[in-house]
N, C-alpha and C. Protein backbone atom coordinates (compact mmCIF):
# COMPACT_ATOMS: atom_id res chain seq x y z
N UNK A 1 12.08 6.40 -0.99
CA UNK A 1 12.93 5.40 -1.59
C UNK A 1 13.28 5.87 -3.00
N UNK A 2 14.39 5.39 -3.86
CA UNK A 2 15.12 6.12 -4.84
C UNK A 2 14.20 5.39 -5.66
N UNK A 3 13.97 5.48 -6.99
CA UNK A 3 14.15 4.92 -7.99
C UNK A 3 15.19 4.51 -8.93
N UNK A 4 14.94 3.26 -8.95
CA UNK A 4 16.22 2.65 -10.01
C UNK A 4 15.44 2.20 -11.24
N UNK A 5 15.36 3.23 -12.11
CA UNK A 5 14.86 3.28 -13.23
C UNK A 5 15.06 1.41 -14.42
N UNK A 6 16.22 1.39 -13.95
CA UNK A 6 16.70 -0.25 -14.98
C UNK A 6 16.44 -1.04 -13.96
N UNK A 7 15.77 -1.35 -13.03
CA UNK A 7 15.71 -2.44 -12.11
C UNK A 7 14.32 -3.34 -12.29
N UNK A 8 14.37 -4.16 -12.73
CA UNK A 8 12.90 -5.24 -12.97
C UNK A 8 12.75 -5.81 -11.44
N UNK A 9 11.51 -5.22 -10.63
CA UNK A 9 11.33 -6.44 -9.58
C UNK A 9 10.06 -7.36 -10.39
N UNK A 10 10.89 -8.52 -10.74
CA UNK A 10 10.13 -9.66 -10.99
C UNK A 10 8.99 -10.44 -10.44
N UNK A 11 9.28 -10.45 -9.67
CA UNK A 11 8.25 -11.64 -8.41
C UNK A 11 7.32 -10.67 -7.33
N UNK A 12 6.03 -10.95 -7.46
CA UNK A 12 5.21 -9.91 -6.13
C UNK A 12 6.24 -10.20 -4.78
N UNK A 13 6.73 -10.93 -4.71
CA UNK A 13 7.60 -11.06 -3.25
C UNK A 13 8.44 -9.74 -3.51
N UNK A 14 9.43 -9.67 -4.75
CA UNK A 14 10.34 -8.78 -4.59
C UNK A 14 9.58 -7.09 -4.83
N UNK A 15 8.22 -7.29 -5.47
CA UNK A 15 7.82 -6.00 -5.01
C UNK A 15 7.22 -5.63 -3.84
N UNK A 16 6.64 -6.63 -3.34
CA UNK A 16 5.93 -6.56 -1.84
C UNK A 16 7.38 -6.17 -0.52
N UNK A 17 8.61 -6.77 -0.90
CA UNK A 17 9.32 -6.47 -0.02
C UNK A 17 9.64 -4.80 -0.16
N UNK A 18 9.66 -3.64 -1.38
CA UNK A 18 9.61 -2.42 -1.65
C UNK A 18 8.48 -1.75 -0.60
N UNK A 19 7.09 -3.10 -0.72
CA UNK A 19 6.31 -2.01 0.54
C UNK A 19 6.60 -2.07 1.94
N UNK A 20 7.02 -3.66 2.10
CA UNK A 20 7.51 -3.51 3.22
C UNK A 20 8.74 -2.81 4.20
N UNK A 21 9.73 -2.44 2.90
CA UNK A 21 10.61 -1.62 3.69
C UNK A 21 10.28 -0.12 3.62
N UNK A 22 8.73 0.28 2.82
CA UNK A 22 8.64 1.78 3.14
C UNK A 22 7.88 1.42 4.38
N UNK A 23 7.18 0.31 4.88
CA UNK A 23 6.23 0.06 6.08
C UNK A 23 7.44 0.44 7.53
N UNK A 24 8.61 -0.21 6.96
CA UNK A 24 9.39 0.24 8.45
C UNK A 24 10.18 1.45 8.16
N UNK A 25 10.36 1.95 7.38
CA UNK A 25 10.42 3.58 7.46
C UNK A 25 9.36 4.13 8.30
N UNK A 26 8.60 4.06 7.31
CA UNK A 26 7.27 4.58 8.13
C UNK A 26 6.90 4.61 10.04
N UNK A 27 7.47 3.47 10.45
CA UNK A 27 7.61 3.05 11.43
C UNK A 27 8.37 3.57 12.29
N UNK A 28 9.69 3.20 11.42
CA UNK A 28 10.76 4.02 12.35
C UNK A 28 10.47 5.49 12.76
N UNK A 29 9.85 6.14 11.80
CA UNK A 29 8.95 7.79 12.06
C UNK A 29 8.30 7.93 13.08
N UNK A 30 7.77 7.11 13.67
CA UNK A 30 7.14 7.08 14.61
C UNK A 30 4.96 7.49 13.81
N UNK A 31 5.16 6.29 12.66
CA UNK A 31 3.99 6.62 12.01
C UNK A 31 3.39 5.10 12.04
N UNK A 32 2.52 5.17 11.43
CA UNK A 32 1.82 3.79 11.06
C UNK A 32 2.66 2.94 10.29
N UNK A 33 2.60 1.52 10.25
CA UNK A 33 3.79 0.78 9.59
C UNK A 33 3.09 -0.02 8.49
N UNK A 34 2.63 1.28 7.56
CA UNK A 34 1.96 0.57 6.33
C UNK A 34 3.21 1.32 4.90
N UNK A 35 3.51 0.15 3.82
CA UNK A 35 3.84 0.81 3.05
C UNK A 35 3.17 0.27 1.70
N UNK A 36 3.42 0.87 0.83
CA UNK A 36 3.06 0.76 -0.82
C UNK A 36 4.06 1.19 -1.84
N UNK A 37 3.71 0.27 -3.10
CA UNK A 37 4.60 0.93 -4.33
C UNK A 37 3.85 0.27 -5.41
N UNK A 38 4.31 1.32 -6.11
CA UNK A 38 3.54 0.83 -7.76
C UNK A 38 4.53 1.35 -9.06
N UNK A 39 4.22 -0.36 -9.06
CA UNK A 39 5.21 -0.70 -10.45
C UNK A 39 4.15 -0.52 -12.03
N UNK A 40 4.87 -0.28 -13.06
CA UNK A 40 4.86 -0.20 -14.06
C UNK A 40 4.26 -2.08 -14.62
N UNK A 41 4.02 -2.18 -16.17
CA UNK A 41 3.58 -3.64 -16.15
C UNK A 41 4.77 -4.70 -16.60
N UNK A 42 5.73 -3.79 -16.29
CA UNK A 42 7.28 -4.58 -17.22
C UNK A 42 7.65 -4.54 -15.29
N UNK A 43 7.63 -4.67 -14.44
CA UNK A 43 7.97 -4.58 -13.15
C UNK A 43 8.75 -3.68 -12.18
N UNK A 44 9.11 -2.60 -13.27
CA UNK A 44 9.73 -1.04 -12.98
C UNK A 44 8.89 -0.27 -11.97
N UNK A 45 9.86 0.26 -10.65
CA UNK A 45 9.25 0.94 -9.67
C UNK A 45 9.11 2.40 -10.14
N UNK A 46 7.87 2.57 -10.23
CA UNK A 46 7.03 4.07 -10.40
C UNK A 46 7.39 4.57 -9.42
N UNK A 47 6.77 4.46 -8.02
CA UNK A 47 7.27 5.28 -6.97
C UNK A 47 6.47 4.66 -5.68
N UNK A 48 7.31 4.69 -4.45
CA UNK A 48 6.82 3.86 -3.63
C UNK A 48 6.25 5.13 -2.19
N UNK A 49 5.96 4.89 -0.97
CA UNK A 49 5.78 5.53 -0.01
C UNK A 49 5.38 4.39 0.66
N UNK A 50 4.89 5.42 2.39
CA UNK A 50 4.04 4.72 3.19
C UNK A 50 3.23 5.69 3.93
N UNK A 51 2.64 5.38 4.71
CA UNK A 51 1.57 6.01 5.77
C UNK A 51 2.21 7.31 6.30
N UNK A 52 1.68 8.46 6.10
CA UNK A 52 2.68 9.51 6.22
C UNK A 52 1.22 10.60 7.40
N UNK A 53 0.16 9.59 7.75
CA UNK A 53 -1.15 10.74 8.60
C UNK A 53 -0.33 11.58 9.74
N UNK A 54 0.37 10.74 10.68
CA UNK A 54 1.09 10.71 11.38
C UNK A 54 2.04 11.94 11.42
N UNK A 55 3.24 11.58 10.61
CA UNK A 55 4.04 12.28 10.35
C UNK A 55 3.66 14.31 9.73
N UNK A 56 2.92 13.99 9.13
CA UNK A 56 2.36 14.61 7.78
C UNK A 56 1.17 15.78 8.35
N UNK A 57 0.22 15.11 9.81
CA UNK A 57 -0.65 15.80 9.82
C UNK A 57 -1.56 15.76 8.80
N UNK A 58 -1.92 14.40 8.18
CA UNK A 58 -2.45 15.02 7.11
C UNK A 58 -3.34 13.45 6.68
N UNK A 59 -4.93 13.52 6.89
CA UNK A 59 -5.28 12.13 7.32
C UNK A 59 -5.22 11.57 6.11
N UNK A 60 -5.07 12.52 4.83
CA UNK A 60 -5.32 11.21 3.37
C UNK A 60 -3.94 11.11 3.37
N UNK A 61 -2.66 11.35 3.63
CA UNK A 61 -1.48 9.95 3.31
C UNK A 61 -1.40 9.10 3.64
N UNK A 62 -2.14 8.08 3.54
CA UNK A 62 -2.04 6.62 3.50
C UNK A 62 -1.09 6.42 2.64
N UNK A 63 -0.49 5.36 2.53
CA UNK A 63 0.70 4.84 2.05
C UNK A 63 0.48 4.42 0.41
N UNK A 64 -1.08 4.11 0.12
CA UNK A 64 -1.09 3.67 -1.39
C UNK A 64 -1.31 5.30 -2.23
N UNK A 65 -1.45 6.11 -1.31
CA UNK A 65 -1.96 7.57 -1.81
C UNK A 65 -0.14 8.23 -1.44
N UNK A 66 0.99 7.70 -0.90
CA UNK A 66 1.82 8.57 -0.89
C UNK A 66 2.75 7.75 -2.34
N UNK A 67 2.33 6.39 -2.39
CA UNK A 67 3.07 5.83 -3.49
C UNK A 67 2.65 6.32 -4.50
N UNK A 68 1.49 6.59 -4.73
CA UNK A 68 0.94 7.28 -6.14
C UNK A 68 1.14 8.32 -6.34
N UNK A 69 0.95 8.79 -5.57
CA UNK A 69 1.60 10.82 -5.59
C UNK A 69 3.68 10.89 -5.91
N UNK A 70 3.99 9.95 -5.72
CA UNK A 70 5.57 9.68 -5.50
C UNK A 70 5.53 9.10 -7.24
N UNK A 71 4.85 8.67 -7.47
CA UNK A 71 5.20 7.65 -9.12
C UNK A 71 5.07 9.01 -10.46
N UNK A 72 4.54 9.54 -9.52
CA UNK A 72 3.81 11.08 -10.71
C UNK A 72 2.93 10.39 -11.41
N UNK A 73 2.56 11.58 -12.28
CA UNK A 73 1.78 11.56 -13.60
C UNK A 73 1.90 10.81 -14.54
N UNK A 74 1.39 9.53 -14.64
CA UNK A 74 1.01 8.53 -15.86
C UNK A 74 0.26 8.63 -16.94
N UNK A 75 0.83 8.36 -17.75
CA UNK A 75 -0.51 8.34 -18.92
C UNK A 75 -1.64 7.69 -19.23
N UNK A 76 -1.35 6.35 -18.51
CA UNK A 76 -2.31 5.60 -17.96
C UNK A 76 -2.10 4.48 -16.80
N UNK A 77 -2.82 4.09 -16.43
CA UNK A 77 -2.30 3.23 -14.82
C UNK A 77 -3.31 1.68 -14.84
N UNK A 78 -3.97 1.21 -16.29
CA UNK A 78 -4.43 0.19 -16.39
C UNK A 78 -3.01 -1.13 -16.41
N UNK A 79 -2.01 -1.02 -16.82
CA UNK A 79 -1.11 -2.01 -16.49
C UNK A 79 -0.16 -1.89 -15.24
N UNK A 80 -0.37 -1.38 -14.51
CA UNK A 80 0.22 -1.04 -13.27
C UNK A 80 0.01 -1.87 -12.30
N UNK A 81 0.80 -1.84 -11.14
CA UNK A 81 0.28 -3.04 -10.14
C UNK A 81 0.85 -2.18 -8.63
N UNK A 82 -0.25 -1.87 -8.30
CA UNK A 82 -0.54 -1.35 -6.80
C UNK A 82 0.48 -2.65 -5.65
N UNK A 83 1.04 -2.19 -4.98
CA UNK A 83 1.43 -3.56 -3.79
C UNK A 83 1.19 -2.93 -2.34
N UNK A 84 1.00 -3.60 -1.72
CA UNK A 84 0.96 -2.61 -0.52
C UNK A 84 0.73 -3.90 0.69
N UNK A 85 1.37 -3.33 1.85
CA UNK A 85 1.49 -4.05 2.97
C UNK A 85 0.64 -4.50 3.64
N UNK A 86 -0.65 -3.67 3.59
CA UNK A 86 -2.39 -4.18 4.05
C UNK A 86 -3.20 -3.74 3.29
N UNK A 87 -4.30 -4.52 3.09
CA UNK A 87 -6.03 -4.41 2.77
C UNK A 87 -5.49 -2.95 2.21
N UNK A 88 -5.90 -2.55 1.08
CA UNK A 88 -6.67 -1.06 0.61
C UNK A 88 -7.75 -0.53 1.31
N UNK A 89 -7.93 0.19 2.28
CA UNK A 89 -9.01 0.83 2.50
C UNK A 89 -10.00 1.24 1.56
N UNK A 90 -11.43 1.80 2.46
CA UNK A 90 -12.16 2.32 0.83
C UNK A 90 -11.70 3.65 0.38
N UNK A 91 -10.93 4.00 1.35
CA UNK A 91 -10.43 5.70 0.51
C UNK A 91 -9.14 5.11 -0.59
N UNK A 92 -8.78 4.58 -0.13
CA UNK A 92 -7.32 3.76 -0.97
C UNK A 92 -7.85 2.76 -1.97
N UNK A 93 -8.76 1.86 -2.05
CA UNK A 93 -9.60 0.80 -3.17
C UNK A 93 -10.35 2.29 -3.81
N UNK A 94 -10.94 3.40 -3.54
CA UNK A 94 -11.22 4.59 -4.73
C UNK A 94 -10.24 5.00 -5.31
N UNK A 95 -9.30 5.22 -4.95
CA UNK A 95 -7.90 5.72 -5.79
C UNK A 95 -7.51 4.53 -6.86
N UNK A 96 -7.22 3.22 -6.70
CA UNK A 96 -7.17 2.29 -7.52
C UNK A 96 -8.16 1.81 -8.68
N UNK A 97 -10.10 2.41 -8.06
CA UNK A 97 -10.65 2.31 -9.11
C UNK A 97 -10.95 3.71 -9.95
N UNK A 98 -10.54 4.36 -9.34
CA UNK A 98 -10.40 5.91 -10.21
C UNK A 98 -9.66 5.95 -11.30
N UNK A 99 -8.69 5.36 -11.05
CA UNK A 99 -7.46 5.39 -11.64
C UNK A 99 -6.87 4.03 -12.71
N UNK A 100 -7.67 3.30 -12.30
CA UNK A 100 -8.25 2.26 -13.44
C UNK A 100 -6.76 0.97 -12.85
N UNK A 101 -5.93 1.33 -11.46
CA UNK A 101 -4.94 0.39 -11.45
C UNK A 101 -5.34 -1.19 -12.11
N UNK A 102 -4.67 -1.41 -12.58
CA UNK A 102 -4.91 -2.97 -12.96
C UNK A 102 -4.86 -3.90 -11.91
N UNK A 103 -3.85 -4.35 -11.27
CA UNK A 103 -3.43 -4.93 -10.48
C UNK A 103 -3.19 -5.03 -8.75
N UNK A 104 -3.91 -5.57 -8.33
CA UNK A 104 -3.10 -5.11 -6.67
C UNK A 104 -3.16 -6.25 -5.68
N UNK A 105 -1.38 -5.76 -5.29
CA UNK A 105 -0.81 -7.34 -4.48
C UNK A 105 -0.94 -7.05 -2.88
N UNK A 106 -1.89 -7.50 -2.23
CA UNK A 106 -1.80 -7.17 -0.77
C UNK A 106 -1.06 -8.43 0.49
N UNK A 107 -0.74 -7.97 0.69
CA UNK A 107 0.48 -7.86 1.62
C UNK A 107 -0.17 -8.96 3.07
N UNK A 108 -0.88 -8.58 3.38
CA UNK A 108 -2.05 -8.89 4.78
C UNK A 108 -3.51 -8.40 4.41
N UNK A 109 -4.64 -9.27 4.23
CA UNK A 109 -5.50 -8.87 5.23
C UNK A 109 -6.56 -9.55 5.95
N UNK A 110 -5.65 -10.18 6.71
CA UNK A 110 -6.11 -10.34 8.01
C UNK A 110 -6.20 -9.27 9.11
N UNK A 111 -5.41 -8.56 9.57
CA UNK A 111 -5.11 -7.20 9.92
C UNK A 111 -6.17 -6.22 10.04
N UNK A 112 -6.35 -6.42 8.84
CA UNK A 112 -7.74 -5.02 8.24
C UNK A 112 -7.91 -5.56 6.73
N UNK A 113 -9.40 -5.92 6.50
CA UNK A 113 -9.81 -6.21 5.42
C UNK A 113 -10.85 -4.47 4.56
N UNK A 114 -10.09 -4.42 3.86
CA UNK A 114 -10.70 -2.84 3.08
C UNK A 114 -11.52 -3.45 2.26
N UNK A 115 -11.29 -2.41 1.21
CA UNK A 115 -12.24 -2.48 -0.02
C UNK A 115 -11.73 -3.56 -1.32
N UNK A 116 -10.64 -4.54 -0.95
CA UNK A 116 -9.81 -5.11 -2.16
C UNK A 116 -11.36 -5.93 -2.76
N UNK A 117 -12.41 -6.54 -1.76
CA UNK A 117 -13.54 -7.55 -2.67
C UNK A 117 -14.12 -6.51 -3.40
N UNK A 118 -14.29 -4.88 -3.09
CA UNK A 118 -15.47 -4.51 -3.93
C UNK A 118 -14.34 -4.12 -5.20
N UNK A 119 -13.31 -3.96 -5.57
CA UNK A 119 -12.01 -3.75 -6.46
C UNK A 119 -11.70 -4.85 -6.91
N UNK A 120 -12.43 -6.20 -6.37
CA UNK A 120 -12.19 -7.44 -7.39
C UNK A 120 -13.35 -7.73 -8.17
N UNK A 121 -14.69 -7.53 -7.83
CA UNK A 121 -16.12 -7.14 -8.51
C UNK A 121 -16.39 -5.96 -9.34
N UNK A 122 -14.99 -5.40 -9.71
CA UNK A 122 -15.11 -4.51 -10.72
C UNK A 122 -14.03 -4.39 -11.58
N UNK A 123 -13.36 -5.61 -11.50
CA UNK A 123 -12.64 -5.64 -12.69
C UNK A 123 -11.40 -5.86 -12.17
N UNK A 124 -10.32 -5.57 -11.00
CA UNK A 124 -9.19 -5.23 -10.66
C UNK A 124 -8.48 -6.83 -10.01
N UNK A 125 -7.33 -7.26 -10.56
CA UNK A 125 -7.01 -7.99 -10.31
C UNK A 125 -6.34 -7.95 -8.91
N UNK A 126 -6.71 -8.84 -8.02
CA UNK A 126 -6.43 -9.12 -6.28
C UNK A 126 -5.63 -10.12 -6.48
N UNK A 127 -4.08 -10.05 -6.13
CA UNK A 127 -3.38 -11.33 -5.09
C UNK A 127 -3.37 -10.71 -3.66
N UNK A 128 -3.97 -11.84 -2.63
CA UNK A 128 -3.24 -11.77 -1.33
C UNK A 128 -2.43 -12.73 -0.97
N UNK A 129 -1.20 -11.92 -0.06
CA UNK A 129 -0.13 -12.86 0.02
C UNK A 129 -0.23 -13.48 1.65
N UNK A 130 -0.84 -12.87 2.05
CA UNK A 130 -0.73 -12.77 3.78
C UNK A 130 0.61 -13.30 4.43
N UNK A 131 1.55 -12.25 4.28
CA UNK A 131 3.24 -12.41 4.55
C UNK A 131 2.56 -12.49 6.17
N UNK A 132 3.41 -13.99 6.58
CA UNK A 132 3.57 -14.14 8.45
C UNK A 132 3.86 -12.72 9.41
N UNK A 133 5.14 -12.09 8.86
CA UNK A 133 5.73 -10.74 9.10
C UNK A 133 4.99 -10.02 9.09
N UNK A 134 4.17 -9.45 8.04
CA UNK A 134 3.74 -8.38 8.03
C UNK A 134 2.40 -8.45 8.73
N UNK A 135 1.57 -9.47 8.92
CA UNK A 135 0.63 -9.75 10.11
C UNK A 135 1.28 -9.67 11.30
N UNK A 136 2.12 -10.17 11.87
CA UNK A 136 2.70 -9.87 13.01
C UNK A 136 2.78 -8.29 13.14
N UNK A 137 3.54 -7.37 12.51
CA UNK A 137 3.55 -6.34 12.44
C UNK A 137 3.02 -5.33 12.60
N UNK A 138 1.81 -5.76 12.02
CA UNK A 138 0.38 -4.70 12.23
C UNK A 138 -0.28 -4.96 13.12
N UNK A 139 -0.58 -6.54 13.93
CA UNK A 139 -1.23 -6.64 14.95
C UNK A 139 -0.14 -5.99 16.80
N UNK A 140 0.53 -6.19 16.36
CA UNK A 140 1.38 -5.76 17.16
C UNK A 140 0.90 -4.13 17.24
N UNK A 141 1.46 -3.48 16.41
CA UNK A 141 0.92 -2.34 16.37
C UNK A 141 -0.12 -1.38 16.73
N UNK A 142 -1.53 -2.31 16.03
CA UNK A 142 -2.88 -2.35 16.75
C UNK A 142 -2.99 -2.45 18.33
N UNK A 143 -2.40 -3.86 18.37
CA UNK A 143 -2.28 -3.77 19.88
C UNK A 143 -1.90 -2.90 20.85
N UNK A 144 -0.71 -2.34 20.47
CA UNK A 144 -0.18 -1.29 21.28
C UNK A 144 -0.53 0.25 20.84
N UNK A 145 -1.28 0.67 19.76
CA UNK A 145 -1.82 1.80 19.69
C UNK A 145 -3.27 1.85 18.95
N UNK A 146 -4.51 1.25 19.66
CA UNK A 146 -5.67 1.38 19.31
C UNK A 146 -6.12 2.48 18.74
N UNK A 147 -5.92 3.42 19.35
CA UNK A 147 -6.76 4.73 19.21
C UNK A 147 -5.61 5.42 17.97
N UNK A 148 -4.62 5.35 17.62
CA UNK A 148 -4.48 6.15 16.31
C UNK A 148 -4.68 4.82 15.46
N UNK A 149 -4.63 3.77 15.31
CA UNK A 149 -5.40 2.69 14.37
C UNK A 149 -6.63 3.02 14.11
N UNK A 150 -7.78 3.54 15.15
CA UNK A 150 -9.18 3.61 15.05
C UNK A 150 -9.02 4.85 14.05
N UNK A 151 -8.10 5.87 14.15
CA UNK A 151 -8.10 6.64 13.73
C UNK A 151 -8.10 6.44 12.41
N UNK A 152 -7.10 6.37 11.69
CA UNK A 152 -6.45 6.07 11.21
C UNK A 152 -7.62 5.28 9.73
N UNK A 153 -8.47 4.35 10.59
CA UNK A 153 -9.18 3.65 9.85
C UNK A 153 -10.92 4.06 9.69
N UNK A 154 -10.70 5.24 10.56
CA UNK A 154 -12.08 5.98 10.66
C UNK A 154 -13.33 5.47 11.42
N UNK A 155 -12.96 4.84 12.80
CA UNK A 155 -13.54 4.24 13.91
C UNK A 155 -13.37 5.17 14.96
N UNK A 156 -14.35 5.26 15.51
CA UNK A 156 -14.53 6.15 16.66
C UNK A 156 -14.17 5.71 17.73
């Protein structure tokens, strides 16, 4: 997705909808239908992605690890705000506390609950939104492809 450097998304809705349309990219790829983006603390898109294991061959692109790699090099990432379409995993909630994100707006998790409680017991601010859509989305998904989900989430 481009960056539009002068564009304020204001409202976690209007940034959560940034993850959700890298989630159906992602999708349309024929990949997992997770996406992410991370904004700046004035509401400027850093850089967004999604779930790229799939595509990519490559099991750490998860979608909050392709948005961060996409935003570049910060000078610091304490006013930042992570968004993303599901639960942070714990490989994805380490990248956010590594990295000191401030903020992170999740999307669903009902779906898959990650690491967002042990990332709220250490400081990191949690909204969940649990969008109707994007639960539908992922269970659907699950449903119809268990075994790269298990994968995916490191279940045997």
């Amino acid at each position: 997705m481009s960056v539009d450097e002068d564009r304020v998304y204001a409202t976690d809705a209007e940034k959560l909808a940034v993850a959700a349309e890298e989630a159906r990219l992602g999708a349309a790829d024929g990949g997992i239908p997770i996406g992410a983006a991370l904004f700046d603390g004035h509401g400027r898109l850093l850089g967004s992605g999604h779930n790229r294991r799939v595509q990519d061959g490559d099991a750490s692109m998860h979608a909050e690890t392709n948005a961060f790699r996409n935003a570049g090099r910060q000078r610091s990432y304490r006013d930042t705000v992570m968004v993303t379409t599901l639960s942070p995993c714990w490989y994805c909630s380490g990248l956010v506390k590594q990295f000191g994100i401030g903020r992170v707006v999740v999307g669903d998790d009902r779906s898959f609950l990650g690491g967002q409680h042990w990332l709220a017991e250490h400081g990191t601010d949690i909204t969940v939104v649990n969008d109707p859509e994007l639960i539908a989305t992922m269970g659907a998904f699950i449903a119809a492809n268990p075994e790269l989900w298990n994968e995916d989430i490191g279940e045997d």
